[in-house]
PDB file of N, CA and C in Angstrom:
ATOM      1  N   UNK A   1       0.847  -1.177   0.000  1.00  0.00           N
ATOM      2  CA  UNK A   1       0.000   0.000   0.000  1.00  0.00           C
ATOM      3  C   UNK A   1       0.894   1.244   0.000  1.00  0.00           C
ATOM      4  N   UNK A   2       0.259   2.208  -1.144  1.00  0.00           N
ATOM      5  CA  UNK A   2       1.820   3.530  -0.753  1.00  0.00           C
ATOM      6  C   UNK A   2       1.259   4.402   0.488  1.00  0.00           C
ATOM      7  N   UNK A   3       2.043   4.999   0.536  1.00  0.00           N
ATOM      8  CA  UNK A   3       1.325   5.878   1.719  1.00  0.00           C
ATOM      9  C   UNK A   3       0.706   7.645   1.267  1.00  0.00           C
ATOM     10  N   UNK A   4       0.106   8.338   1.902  1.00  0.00           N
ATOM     11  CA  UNK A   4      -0.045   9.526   1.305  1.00  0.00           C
ATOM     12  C   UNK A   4       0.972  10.553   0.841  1.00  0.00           C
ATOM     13  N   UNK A   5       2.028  10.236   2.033  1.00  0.00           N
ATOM     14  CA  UNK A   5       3.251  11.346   1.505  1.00  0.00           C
ATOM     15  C   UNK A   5       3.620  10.388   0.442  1.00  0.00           C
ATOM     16  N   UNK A   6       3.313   9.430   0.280  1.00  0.00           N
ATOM     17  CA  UNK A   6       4.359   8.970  -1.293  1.00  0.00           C
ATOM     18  C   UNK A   6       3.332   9.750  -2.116  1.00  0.00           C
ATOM     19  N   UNK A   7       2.392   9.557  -2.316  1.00  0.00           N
ATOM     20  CA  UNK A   7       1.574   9.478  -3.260  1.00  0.00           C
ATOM     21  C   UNK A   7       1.526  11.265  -3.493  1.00  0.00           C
ATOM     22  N   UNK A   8       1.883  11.896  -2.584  1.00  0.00           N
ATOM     23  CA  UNK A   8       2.140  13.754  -2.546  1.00  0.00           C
ATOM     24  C   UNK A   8       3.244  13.888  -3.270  1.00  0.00           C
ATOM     25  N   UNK A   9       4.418  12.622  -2.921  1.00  0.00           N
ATOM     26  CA  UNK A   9       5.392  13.426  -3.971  1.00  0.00           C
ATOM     27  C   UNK A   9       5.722  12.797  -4.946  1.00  0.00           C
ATOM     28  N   UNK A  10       4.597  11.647  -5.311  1.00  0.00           N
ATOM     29  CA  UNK A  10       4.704  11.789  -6.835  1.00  0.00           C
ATOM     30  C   UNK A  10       3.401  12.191  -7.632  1.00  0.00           C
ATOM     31  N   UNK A  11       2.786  12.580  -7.170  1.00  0.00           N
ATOM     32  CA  UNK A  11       2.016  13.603  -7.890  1.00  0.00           C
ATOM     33  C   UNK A  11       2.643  15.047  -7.799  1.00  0.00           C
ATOM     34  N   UNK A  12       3.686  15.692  -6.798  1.00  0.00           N
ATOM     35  CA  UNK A  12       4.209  16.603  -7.027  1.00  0.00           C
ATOM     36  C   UNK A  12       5.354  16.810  -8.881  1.00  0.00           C
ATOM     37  N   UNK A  13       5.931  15.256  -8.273  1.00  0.00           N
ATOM     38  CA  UNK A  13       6.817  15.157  -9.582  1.00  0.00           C
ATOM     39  C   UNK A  13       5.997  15.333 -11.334  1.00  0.00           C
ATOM     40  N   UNK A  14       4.291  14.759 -11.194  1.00  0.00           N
ATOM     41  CA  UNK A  14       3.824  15.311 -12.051  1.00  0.00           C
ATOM     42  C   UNK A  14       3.562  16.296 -12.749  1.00  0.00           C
ATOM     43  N   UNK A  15       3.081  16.975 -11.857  1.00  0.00           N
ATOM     44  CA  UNK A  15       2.643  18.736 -11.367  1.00  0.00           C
ATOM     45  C   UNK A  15       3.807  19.580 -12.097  1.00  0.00           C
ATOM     46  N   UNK A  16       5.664  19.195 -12.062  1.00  0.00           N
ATOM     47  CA  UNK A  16       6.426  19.483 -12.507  1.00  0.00           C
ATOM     48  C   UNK A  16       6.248  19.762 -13.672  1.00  0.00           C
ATOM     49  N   UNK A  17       6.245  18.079 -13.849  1.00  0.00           N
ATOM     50  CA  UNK A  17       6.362  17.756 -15.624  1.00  0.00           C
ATOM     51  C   UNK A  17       5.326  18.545 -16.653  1.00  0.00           C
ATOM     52  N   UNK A  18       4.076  18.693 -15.510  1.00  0.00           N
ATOM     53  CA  UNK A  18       2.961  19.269 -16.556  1.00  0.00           C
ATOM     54  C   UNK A  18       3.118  20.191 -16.627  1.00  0.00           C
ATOM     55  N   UNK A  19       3.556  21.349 -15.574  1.00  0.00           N
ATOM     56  CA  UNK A  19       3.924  22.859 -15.411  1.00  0.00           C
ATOM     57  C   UNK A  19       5.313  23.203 -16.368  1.00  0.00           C
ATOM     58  N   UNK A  20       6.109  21.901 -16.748  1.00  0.00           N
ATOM     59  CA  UNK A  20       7.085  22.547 -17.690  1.00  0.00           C
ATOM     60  C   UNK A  20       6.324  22.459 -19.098  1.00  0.00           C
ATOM     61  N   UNK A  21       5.097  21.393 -19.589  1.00  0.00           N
ATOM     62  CA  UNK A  21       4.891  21.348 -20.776  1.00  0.00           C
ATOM     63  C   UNK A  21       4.352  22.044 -21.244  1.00  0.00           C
ATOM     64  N   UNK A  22       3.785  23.204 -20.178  1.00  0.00           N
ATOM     65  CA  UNK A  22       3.284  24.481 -20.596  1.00  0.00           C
ATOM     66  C   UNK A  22       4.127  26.072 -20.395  1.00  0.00           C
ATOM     67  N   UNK A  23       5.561  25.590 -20.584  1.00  0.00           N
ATOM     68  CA  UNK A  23       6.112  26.839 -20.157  1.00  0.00           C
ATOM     69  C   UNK A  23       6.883  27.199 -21.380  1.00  0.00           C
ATOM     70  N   UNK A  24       6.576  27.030 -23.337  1.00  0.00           N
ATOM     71  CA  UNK A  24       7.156  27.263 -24.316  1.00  0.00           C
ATOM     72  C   UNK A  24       5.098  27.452 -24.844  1.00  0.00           C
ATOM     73  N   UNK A  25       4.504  28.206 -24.644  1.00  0.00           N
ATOM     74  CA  UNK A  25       3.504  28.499 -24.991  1.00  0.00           C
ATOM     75  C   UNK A  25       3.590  29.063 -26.387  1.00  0.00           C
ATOM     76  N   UNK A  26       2.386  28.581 -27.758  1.00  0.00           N
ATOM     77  CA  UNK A  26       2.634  29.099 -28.775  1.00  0.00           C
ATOM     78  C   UNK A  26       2.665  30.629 -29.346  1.00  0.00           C
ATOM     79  N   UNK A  27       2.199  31.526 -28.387  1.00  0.00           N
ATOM     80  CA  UNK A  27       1.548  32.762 -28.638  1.00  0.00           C
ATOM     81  C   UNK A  27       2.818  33.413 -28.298  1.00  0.00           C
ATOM     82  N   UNK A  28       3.554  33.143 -27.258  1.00  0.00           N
ATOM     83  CA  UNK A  28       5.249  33.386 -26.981  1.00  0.00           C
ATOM     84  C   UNK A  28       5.909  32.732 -28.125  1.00  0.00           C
ATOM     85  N   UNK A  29       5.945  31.670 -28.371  1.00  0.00           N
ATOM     86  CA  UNK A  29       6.882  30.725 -29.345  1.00  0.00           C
ATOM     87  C   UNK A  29       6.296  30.131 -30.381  1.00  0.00           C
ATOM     88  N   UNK A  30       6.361  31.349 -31.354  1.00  0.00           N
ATOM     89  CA  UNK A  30       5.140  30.473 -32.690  1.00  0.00           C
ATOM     90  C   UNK A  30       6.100  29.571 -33.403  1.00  0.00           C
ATOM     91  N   UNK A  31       5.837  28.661 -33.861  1.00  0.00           N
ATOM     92  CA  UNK A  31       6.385  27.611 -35.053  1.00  0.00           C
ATOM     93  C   UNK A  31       7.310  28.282 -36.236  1.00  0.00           C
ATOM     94  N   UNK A  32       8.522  28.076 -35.845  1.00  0.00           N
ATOM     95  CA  UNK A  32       9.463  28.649 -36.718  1.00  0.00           C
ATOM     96  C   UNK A  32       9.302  27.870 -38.158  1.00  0.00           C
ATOM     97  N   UNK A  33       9.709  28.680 -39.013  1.00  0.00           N
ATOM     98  CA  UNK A  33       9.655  28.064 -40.313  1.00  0.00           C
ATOM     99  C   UNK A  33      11.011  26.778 -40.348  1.00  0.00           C
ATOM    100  N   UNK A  34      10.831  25.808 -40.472  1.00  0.00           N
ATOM    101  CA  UNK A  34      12.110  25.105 -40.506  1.00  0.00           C
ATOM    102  C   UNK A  34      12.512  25.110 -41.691  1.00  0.00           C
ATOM    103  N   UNK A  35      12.118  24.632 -42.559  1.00  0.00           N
ATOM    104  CA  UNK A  35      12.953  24.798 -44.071  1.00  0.00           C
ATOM    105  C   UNK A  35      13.732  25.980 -44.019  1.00  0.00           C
ATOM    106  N   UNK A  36      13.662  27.076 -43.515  1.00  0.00           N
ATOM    107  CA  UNK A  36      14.126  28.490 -43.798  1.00  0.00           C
ATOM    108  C   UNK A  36      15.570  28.338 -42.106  1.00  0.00           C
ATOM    109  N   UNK A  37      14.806  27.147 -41.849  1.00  0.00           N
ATOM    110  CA  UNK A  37      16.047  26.989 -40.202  1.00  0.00           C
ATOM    111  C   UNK A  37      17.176  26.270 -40.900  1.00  0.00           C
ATOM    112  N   UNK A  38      16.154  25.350 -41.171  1.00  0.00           N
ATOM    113  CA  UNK A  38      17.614  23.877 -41.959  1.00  0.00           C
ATOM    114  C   UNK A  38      18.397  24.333 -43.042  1.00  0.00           C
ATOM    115  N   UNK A  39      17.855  25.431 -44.240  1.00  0.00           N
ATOM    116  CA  UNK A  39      18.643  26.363 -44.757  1.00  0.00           C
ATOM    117  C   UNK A  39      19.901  27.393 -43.999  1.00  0.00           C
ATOM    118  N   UNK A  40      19.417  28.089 -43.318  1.00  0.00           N
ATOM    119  CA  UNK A  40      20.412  28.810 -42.572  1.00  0.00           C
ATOM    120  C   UNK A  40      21.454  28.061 -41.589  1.00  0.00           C
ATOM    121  N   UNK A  41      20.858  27.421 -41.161  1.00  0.00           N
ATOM    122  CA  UNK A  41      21.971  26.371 -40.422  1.00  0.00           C
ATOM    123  C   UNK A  41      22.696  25.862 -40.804  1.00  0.00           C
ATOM    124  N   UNK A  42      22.181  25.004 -42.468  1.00  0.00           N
ATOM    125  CA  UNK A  42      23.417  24.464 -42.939  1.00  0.00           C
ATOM    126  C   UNK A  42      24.275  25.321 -43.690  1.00  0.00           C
ATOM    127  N   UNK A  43      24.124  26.733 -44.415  1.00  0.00           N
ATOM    128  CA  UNK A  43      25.172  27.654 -44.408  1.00  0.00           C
ATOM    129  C   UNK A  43      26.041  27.488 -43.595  1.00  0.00           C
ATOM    130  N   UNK A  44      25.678  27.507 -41.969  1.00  0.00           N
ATOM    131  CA  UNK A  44      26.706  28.118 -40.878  1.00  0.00           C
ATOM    132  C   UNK A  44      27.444  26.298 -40.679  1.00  0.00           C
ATOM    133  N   UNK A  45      27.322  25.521 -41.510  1.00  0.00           N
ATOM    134  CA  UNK A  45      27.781  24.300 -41.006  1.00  0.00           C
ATOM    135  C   UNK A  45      27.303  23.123 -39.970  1.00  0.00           C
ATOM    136  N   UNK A  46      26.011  23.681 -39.884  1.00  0.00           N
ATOM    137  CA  UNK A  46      25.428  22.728 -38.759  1.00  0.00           C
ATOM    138  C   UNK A  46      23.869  22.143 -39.247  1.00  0.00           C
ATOM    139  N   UNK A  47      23.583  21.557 -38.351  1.00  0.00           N
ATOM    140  CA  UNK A  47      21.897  19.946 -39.106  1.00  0.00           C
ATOM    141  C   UNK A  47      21.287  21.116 -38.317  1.00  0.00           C
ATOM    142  N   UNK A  48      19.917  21.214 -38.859  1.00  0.00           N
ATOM    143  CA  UNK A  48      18.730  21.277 -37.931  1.00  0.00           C
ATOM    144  C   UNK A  48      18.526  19.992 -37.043  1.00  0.00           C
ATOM    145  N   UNK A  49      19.126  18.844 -37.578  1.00  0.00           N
ATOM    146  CA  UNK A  49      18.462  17.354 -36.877  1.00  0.00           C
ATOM    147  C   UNK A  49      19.495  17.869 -35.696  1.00  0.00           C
ATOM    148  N   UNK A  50      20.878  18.115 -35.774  1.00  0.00           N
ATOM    149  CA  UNK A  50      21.637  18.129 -34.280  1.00  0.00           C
ATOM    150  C   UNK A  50      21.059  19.481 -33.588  1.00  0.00           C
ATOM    151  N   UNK A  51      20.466  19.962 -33.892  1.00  0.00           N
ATOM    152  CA  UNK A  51      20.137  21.599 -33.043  1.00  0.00           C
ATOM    153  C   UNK A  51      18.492  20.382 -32.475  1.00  0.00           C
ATOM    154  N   UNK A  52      17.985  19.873 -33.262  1.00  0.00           N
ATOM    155  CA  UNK A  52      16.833  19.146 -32.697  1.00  0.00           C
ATOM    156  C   UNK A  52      16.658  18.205 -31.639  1.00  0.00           C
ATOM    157  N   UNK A  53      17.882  17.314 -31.779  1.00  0.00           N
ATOM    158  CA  UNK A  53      18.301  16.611 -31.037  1.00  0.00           C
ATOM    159  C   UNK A  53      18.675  16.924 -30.065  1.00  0.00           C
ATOM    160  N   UNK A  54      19.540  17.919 -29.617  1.00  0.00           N
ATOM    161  CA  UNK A  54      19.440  18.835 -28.369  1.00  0.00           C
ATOM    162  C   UNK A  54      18.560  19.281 -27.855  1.00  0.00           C
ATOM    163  N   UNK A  55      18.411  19.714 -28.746  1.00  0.00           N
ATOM    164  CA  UNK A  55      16.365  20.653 -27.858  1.00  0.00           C
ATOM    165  C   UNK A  55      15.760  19.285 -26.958  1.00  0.00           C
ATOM    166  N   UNK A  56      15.552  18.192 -27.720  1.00  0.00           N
ATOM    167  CA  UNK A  56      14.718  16.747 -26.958  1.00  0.00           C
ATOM    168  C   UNK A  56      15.388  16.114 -26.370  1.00  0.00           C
ATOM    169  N   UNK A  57      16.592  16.489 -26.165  1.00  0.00           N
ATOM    170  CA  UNK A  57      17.178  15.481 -25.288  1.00  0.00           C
ATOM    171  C   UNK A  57      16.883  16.183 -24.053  1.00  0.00           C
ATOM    172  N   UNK A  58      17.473  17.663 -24.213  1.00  0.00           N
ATOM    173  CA  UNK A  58      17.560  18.236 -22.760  1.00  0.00           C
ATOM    174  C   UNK A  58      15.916  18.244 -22.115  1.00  0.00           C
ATOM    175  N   UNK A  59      15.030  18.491 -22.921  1.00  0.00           N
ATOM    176  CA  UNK A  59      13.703  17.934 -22.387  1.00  0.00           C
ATOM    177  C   UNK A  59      13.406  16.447 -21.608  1.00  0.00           C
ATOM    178  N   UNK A  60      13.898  15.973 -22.757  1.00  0.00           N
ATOM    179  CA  UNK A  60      13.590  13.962 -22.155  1.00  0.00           C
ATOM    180  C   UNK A  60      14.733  13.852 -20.764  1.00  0.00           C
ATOM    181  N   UNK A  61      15.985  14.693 -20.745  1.00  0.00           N
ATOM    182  CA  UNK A  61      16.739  14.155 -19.403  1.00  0.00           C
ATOM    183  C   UNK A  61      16.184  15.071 -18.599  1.00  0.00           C
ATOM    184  N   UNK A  62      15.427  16.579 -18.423  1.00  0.00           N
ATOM    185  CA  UNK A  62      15.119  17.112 -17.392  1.00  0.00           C
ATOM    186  C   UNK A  62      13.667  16.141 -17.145  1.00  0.00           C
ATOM    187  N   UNK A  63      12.710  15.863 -18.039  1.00  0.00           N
ATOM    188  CA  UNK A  63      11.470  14.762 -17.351  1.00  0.00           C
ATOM    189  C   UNK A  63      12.260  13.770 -16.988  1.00  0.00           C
ATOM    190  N   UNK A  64      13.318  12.906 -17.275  1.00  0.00           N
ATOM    191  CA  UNK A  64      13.776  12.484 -16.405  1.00  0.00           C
ATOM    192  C   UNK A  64      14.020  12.089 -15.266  1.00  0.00           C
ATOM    193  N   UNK A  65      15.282  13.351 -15.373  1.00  0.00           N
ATOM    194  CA  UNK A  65      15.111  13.866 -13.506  1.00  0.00           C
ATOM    195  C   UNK A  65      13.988  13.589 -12.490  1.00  0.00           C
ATOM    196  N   UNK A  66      13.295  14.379 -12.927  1.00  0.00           N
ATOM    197  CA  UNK A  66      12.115  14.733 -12.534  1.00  0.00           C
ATOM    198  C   UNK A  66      11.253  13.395 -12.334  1.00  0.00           C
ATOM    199  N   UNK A  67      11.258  12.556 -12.736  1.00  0.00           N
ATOM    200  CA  UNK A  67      11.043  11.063 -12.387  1.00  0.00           C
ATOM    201  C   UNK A  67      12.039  10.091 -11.790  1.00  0.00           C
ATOM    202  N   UNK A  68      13.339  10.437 -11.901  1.00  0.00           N
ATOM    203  CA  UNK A  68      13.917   9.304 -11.401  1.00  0.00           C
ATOM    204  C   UNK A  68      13.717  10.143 -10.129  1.00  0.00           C
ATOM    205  N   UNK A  69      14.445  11.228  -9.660  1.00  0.00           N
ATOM    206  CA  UNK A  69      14.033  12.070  -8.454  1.00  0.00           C
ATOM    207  C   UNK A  69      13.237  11.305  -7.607  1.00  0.00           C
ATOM    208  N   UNK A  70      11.788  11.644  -8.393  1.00  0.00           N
ATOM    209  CA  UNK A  70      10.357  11.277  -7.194  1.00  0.00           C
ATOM    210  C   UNK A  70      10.518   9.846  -7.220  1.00  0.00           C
ATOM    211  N   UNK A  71      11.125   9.203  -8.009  1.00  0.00           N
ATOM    212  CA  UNK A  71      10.998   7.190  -8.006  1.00  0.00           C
ATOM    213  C   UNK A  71      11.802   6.953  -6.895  1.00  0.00           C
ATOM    214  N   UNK A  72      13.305   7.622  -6.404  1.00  0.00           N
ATOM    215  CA  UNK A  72      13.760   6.997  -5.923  1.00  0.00           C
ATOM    216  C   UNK A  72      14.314   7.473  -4.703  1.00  0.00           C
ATOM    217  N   UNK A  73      13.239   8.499  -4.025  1.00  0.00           N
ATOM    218  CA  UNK A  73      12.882   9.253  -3.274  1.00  0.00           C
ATOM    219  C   UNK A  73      13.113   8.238  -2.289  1.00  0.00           C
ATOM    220  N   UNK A  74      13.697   8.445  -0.104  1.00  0.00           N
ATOM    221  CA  UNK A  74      13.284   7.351   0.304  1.00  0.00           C
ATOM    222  C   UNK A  74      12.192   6.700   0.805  1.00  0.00           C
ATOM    223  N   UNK A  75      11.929   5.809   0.669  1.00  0.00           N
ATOM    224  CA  UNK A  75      10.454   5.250   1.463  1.00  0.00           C
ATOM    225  C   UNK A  75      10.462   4.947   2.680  1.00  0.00           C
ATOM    226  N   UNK A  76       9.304   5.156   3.411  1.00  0.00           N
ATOM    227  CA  UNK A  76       9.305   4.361   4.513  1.00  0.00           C
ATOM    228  C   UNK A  76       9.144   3.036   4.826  1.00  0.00           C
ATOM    229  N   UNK A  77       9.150   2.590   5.495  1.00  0.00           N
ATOM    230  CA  UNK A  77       9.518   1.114   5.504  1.00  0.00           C
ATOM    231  C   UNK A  77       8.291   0.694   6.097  1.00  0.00           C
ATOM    232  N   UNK A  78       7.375   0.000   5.488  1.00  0.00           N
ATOM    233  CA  UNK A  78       5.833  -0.502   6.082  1.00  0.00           C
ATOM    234  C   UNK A  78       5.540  -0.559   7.485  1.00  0.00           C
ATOM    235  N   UNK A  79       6.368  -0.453   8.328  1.00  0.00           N
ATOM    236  CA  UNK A  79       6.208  -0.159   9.836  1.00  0.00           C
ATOM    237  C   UNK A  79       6.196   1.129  10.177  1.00  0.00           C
ATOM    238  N   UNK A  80       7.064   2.281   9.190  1.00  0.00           N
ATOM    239  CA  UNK A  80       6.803   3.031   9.818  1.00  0.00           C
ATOM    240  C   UNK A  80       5.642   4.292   9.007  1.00  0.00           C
ATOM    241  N   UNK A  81       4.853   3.750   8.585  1.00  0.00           N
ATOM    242  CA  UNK A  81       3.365   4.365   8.117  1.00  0.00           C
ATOM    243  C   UNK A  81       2.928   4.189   8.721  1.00  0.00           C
TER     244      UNK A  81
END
């Protein structure tokens, strides 16, 4: 059975994740033209795929965090709930 403080901080760890998936809002950050990105980029020598690949990684390792964090948080030990 989890207990309530577990169950507080991993619904906190949610609360995170959902509060970051709304913090690149479109009306702030409209949809760049990419053809006109992957053009200019590869002038300067670089992929849109590696500028992309960065962008999602650093997303996928901060949700991450943010889950391994609350997973491996310590527990109490069924006696002492």
């Amino acid at each position: 059975m989890i207990s309530e403080d577990r169950l507080d901080e991993l619904i906190e760890a949610l609360v995170k994740i959902a509060n970051w998936s709304d913090a690149y809002p479109l009306k702030v950050f409209p949809e760049p033209d990419l053809k006109k990105a992957r053009a200019l980029l590869e002038a300067g020598g670089m992929t849109l795929d590696s500028i992309s690949a960065s962008c999602i990684r650093h997303v996928v390792e901060g949700v991450g965090k943010i889950a391994k964090d609350a997973l491996n948080s310590p527990q109490p030990k069924p006696d002492q709930q």
